[in-house]
Protein backbone atom coordinates (compact mmCIF):
# COMPACT_ATOMS: atom_id res chain seq x y z
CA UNK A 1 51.68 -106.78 55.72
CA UNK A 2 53.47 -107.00 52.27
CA UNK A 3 53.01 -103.28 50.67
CA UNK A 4 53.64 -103.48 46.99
CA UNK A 5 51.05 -101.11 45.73
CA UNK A 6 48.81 -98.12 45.68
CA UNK A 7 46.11 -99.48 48.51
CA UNK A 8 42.84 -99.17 47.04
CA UNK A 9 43.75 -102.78 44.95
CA UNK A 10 46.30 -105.33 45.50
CA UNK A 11 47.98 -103.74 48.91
CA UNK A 12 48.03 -106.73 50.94
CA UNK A 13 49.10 -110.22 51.83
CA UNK A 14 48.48 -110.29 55.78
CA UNK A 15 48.55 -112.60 58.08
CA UNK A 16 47.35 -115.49 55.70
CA UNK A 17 44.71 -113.22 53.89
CA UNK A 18 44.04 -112.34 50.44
CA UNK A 19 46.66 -112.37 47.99
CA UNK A 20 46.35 -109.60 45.41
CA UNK A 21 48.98 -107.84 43.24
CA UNK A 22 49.64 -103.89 42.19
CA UNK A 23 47.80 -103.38 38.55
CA UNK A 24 48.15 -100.10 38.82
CA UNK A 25 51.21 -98.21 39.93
CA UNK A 26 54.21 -96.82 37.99
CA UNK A 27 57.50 -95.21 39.75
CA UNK A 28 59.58 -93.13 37.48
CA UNK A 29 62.61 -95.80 37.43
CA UNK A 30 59.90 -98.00 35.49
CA UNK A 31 61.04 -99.05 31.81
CA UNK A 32 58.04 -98.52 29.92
CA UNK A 33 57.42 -99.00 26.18
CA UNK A 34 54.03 -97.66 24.36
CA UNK A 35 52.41 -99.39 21.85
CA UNK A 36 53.01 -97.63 18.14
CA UNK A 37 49.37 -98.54 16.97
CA UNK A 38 48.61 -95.78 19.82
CA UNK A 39 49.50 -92.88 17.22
CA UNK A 40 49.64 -93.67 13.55
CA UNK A 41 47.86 -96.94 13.79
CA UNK A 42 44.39 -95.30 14.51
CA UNK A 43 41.55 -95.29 12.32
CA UNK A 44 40.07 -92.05 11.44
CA UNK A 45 37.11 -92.74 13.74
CA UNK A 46 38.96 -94.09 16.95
CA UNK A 47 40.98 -90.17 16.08
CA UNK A 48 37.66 -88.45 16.03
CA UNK A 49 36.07 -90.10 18.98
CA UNK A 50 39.23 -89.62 20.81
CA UNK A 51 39.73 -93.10 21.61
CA UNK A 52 43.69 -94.65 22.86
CA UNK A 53 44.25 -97.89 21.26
CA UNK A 54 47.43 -99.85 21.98
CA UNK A 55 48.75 -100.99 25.10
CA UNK A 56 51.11 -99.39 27.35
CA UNK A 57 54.20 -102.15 28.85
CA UNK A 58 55.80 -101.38 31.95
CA UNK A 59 58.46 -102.76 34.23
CA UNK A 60 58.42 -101.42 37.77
CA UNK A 61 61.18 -102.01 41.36
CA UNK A 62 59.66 -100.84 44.09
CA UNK A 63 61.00 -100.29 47.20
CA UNK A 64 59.01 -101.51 49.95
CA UNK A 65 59.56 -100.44 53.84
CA UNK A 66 57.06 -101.30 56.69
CA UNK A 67 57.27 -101.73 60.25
CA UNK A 68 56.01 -105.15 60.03
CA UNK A 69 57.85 -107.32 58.02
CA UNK A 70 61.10 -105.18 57.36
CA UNK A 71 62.22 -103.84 54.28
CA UNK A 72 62.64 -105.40 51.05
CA UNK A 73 62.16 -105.12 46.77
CA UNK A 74 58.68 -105.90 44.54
CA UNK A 75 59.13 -106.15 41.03
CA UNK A 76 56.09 -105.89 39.05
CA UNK A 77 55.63 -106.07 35.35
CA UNK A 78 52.37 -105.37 33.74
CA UNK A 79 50.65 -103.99 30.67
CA UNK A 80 47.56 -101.15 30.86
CA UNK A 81 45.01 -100.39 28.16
CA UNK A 82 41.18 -99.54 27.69
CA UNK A 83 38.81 -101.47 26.53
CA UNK A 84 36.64 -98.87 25.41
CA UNK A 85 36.57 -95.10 26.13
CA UNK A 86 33.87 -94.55 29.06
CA UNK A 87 35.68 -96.99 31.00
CA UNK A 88 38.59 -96.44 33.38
CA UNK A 89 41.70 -98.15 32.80
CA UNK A 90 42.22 -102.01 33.06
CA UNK A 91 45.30 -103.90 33.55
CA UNK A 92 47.17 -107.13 33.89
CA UNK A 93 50.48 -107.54 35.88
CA UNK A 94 53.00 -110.37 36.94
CA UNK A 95 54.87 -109.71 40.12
CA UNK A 96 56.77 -110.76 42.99
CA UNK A 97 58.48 -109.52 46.00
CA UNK A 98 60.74 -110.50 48.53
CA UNK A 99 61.11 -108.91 52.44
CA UNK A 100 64.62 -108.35 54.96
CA UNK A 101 62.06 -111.07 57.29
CA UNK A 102 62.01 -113.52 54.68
CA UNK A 103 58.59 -113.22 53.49
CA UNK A 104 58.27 -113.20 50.34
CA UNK A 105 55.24 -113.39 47.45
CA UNK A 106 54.84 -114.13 43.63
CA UNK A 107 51.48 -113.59 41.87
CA UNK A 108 49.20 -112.62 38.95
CA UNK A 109 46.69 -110.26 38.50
CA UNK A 110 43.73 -109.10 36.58
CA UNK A 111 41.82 -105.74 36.33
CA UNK A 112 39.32 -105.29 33.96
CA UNK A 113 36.69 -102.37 33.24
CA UNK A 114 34.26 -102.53 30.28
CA UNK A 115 31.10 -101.86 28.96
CA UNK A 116 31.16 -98.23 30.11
CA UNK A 117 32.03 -99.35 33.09
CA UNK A 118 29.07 -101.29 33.47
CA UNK A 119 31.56 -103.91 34.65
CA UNK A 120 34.17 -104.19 37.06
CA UNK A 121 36.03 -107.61 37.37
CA UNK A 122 39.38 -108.17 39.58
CA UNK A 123 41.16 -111.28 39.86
CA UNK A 124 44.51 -112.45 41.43
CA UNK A 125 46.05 -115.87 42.33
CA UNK A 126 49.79 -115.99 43.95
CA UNK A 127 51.73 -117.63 46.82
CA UNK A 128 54.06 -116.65 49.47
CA UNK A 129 55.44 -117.11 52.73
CA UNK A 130 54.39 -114.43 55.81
CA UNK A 131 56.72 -113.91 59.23
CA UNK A 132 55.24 -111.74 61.42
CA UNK A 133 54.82 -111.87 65.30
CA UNK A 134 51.64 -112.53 67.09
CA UNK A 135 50.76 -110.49 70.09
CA UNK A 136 47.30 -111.69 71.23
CA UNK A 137 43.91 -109.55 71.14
CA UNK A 138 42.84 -106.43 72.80
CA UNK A 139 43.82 -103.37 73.18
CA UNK A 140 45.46 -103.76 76.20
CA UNK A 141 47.83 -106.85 75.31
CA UNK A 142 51.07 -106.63 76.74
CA UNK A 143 52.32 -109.70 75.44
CA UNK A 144 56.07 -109.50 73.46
CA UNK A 145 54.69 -111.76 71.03
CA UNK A 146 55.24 -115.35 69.60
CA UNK A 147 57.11 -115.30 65.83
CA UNK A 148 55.21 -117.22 63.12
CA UNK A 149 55.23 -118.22 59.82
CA UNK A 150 52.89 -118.73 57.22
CA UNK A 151 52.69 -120.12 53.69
CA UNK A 152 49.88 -118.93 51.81
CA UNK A 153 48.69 -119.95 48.56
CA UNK A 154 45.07 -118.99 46.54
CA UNK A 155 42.86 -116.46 44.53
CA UNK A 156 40.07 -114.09 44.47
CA UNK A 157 37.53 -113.15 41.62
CA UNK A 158 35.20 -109.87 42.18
CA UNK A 159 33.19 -108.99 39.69
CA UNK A 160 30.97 -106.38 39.85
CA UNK A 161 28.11 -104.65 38.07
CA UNK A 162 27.24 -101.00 37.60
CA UNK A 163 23.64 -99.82 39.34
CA UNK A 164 23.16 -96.07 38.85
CA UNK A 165 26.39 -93.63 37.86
CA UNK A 166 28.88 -94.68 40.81
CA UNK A 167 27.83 -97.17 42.28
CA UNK A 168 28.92 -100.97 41.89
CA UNK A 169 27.36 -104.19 43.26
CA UNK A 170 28.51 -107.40 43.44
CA UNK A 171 30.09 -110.77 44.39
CA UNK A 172 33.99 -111.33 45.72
CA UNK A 173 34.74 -115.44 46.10
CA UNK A 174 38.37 -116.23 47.70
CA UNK A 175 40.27 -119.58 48.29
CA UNK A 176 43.35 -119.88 50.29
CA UNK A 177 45.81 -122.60 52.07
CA UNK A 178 47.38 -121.52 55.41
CA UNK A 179 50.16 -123.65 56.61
CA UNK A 180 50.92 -122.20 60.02
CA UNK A 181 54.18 -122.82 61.53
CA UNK A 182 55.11 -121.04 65.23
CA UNK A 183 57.02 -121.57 68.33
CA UNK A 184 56.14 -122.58 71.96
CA UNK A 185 54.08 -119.42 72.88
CA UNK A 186 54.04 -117.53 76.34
CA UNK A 187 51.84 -118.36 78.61
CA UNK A 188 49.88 -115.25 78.12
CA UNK A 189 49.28 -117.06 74.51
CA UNK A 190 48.80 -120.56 75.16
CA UNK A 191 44.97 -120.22 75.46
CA UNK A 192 44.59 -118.78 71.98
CA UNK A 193 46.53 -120.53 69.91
CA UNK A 194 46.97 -124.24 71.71
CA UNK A 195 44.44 -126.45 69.87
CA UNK A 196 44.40 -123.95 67.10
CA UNK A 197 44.15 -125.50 63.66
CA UNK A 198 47.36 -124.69 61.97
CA UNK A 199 46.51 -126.25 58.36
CA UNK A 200 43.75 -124.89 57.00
CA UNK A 201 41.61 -124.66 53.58
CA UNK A 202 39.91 -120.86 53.71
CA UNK A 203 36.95 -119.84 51.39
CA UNK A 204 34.36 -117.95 51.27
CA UNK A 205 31.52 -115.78 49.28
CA UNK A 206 30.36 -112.74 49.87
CA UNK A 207 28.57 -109.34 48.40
CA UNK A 208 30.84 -106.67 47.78
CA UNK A 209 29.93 -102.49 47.08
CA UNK A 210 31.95 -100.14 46.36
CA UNK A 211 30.26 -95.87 45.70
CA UNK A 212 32.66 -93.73 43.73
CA UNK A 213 32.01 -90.20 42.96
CA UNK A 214 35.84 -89.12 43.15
CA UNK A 215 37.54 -86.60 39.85
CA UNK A 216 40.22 -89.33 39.33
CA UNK A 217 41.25 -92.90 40.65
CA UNK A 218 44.75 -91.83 41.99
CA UNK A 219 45.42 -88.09 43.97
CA UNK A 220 41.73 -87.27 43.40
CA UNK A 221 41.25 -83.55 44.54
CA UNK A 222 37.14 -84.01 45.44
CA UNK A 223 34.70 -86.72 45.56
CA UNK A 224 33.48 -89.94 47.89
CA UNK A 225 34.58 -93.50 47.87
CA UNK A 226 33.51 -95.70 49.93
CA UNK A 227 33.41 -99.69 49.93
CA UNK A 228 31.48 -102.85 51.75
CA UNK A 229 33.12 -106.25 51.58
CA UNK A 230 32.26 -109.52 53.05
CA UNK A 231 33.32 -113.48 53.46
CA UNK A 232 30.82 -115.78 54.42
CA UNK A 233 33.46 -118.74 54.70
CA UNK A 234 31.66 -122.27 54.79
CA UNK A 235 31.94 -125.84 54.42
CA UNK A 236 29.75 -125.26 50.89
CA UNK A 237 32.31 -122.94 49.50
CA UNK A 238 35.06 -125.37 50.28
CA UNK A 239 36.50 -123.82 53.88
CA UNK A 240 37.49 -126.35 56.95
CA UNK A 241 35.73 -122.95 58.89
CA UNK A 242 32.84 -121.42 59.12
CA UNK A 243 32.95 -117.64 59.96
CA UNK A 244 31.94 -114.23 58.72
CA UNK A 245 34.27 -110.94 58.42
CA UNK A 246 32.87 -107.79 56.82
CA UNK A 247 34.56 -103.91 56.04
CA UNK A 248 33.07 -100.75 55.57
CA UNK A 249 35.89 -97.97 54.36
CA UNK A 250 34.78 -94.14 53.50
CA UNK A 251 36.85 -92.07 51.90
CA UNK A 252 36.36 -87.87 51.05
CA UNK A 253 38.41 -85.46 49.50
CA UNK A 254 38.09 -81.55 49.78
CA UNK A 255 40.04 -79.20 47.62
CA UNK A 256 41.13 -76.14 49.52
CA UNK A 257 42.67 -74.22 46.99
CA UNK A 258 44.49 -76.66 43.99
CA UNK A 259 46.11 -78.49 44.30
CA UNK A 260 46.36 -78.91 48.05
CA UNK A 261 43.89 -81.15 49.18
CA UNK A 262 42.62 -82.35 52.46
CA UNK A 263 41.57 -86.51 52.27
CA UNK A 264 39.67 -88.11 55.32
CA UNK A 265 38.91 -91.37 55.88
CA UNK A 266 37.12 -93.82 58.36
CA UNK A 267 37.23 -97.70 58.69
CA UNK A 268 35.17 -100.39 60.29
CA UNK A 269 36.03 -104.01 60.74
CA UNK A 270 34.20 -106.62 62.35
CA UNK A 271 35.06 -110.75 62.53
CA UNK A 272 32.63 -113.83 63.96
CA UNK A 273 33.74 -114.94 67.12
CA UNK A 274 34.25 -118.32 65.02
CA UNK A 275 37.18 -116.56 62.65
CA UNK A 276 40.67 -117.90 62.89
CA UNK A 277 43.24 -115.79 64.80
CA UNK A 278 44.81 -114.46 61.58
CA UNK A 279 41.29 -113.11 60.17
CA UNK A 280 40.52 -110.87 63.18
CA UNK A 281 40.30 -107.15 62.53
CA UNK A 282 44.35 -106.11 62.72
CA UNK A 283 45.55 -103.08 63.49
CA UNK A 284 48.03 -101.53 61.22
CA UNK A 285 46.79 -103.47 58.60
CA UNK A 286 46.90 -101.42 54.66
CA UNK A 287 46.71 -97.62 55.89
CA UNK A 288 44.33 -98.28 59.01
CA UNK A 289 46.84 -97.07 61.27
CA UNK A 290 50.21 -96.24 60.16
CA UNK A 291 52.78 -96.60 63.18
CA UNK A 292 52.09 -99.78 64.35
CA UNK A 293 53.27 -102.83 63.21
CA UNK A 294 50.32 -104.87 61.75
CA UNK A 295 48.66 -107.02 64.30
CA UNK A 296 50.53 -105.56 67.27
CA UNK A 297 46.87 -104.59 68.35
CA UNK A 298 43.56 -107.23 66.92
CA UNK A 299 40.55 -108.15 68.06
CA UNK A 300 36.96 -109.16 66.78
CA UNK A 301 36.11 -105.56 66.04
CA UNK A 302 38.24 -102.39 64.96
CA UNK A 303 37.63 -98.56 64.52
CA UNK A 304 39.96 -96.46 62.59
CA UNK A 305 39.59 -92.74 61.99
CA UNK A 306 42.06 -90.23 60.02
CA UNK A 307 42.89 -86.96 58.19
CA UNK A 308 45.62 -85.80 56.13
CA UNK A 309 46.18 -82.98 54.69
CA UNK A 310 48.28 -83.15 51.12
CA UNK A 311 50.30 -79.97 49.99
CA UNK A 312 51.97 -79.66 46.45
CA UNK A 313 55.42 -78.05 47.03
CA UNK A 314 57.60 -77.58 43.93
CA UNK A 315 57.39 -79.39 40.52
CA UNK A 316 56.83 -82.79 41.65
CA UNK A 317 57.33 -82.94 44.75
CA UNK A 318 54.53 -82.64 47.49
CA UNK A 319 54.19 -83.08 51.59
CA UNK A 320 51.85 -84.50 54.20
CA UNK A 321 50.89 -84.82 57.33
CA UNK A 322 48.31 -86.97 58.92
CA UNK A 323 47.02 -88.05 62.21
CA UNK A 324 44.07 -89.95 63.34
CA UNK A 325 43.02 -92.74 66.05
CA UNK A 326 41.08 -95.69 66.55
CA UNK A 327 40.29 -98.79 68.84
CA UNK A 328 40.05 -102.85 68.69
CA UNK A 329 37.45 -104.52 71.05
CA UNK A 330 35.81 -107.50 71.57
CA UNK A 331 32.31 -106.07 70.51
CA UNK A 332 31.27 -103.44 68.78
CA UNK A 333 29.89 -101.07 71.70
CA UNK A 334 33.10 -101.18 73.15
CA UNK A 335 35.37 -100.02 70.64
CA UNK A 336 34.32 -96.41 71.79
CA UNK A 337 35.71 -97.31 75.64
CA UNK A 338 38.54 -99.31 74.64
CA UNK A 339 42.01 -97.85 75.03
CA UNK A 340 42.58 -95.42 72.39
CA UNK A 341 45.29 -95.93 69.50
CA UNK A 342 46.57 -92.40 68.04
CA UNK A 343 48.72 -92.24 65.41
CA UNK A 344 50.20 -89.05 63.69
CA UNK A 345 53.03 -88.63 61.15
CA UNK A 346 54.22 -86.52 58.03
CA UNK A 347 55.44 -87.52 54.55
CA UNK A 348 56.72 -87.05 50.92
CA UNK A 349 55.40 -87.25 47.65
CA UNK A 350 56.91 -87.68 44.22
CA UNK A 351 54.42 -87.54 41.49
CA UNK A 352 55.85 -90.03 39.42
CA UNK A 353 52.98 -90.49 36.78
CA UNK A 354 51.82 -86.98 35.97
CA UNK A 355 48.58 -88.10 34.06
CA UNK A 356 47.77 -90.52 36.29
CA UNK A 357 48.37 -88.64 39.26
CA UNK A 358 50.79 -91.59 40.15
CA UNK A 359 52.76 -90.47 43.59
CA UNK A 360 55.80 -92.25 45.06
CA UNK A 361 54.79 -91.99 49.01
CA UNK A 362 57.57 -92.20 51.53
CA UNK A 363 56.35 -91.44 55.51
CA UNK A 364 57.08 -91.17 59.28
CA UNK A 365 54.59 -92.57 61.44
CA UNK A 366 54.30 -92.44 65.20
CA UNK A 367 51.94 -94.56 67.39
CA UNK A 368 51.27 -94.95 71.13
CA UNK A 369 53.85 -96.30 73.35
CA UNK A 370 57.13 -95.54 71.40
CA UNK A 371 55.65 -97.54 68.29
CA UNK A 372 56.66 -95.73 64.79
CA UNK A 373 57.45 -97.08 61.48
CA UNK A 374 58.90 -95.77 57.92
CA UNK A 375 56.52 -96.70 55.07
CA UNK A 376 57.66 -96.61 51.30
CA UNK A 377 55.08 -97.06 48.63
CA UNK A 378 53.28 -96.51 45.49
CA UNK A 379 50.26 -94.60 45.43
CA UNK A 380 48.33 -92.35 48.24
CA UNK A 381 47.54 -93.74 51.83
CA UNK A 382 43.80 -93.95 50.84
């Protein structure tokens, strides 16, 4: 998994998945120049009404750290306005980044919120190359893996459309290329990936939902979000495969006594027994464990339950600590049987972007069996 980002857009390019980019995070090493028309260029009613014209330009490094694919550099440059004042904020970025494994990624991005926010519309296109190793499925593998590489290239457009106050319905269309490249695997392996399609064309259409009654996008202190996506990849969308994967996320955040906040959240992931090895339910994968490499544990169906439990310190700065667990099975009913997968850790936080609530995250995770991993990032967990 390539982290670049805060994780509720553009956190990911794994295992031959989508490729999105950050739009929305801002350490406080960024170079950033505001837009004079903000100030004195306002008309006397855009004063009045209170509304921010201009744009604001930034240039962001980020340091990126994960268990999975090493350690490694993003840089992102983007620009972030309104397009009118009931709406949250919209952005466009350019970025790339570049991993100690040698993956590596380039892309474009699009965020856009209007009408109110009536409308929601992301976009993204980019490219890249993914090395990561692939350990089987099940809980229980035991496997030391096979290394593999993957060049990825494609988009996805979501747009959405506002139904009552919070909640957002709508479409989410992806394309991709995965060229697979890999290495004799064990025998443990062989019957999963020998006669595997290596070269494939990936797309699919799906309905998307996302329910949002949180204070603020980034840190919020109370509030639900939660969010249903699905691919319906077929032959009439322009896929070599025909499968299904869906995601069901829930987030919650309880004040107990500002600012310290606890956050829980609870993830579901299931994949058609059809799905290619690299679009199985992994893991690992964005927040949904931390301390385990992504992929170390997949299968056709995943659980993943956490807490954490977010304490302002001094100025700034701020701690965590977290812990939760969770399960990959072949079927559903037997994620609650399958050999459990705890994970617990503790972190810092730097809040880089005071308005915004904008936190530089750096944490210690530990898993089951000796796993752990050091995570550096923009943004909150969930």
């Amino acid at each position: 998994m390539l982290t670049a980002a805060h994780p509720r857009f553009g956190r990911t390019l794994a295992c031959g998945g989508t490729i999105a980019l950050a739009l929305s995070s801002v350490p406080p090493w960024a170079y950033a120049i505001t837009d004079p028309t903000q100030a004195d260029g306002q008309t006397q009613v855009e004063a009045e009404e209170g509304i921010k014209t201009g744009h604001d330009f930034v240039i962001a490094p980020i340091p990126i750290s994960n268990p999975s694919i090493g350690t490694g550099l993003a840089l992102t440059g983007m620009v972030l306005y309104k397009l009118d004042q009931d709406s949250p904020e919209s952005s466009t970025a350019l970025g790339a980044g570049y991993m100690s494994s040698g993956s590596w990624l380039v892309g474009v991005g699009q965020k856009l919120n209007f009408d109110a926010d009536r409308y929601r519309l992301i976009a993204a296109l980019g490219l890249g190359q993914v090395n990561y190793t692939f350990f089987g499925v099940g809980a229980d593998s035991t496997s030391t893996g096979v290394p593999i590489e993957q060049k990825v290239a494609g988009g996805m457009l979501d747009f959405r459309r506002q139904i009552v106050a919070g909640l957002h319905i709508g479409l989410r269309y992806s394309y991709g290329t995965v060229k697979t490249s890999l290495q004799a695997p064990p025998a443990e392996l062989a019957p999963i990936l020998e006669g595997k399609e290596l070269d494939l064309t990936i797309a699919g259409l799906g309905p998307v939902a996302s329910w949002d009654t949180r204070d603020r996008q980034f840190s919020p202190t109370k509030g639900t979000f939660a969010e249903f996506k699905s691919n319906f990849a077929n032959s009439a969308f322009g896929s070599d495969l025909a499968y299904q994967t869906y995601s069901l996320a829930w987030n919650a955040y309880y004040s107990l006594g500002a600012p310290n906040v606890l956050a829980a959240r609870v993830y579901l992931c299931k994949a058609s027994e059809s799905a290619p090895f690299f679009a199985t339910c992994a893991y690992g994968t964005g927040s949904d464990l931390r301390g385990y490499e992504a992929g170390r544990y997949r299968d056709l169906n995943l659980i993943a339950a956490q807490a954490e439990y977010r304490v302002r310190l001094a100025s700034r700065f701020g701690a965590v600590v977290f812990a939760g667990t969770g399960s990959v099975a072949g079927s559903f009913g037997d994620l609650f049987s399958s050999t459990s997968l705890p994970s617990a850790g503790i972190g810092l936080r730097y809040l880089a972007v005071p308005s915004q609530g904008v936190n530089i995250s750096i944490d210690y995770a530990w898993g089951k069996s000796g796993s752990s991993g050091l995570y550096v990032y923009i943004g909150d967990s969930f």
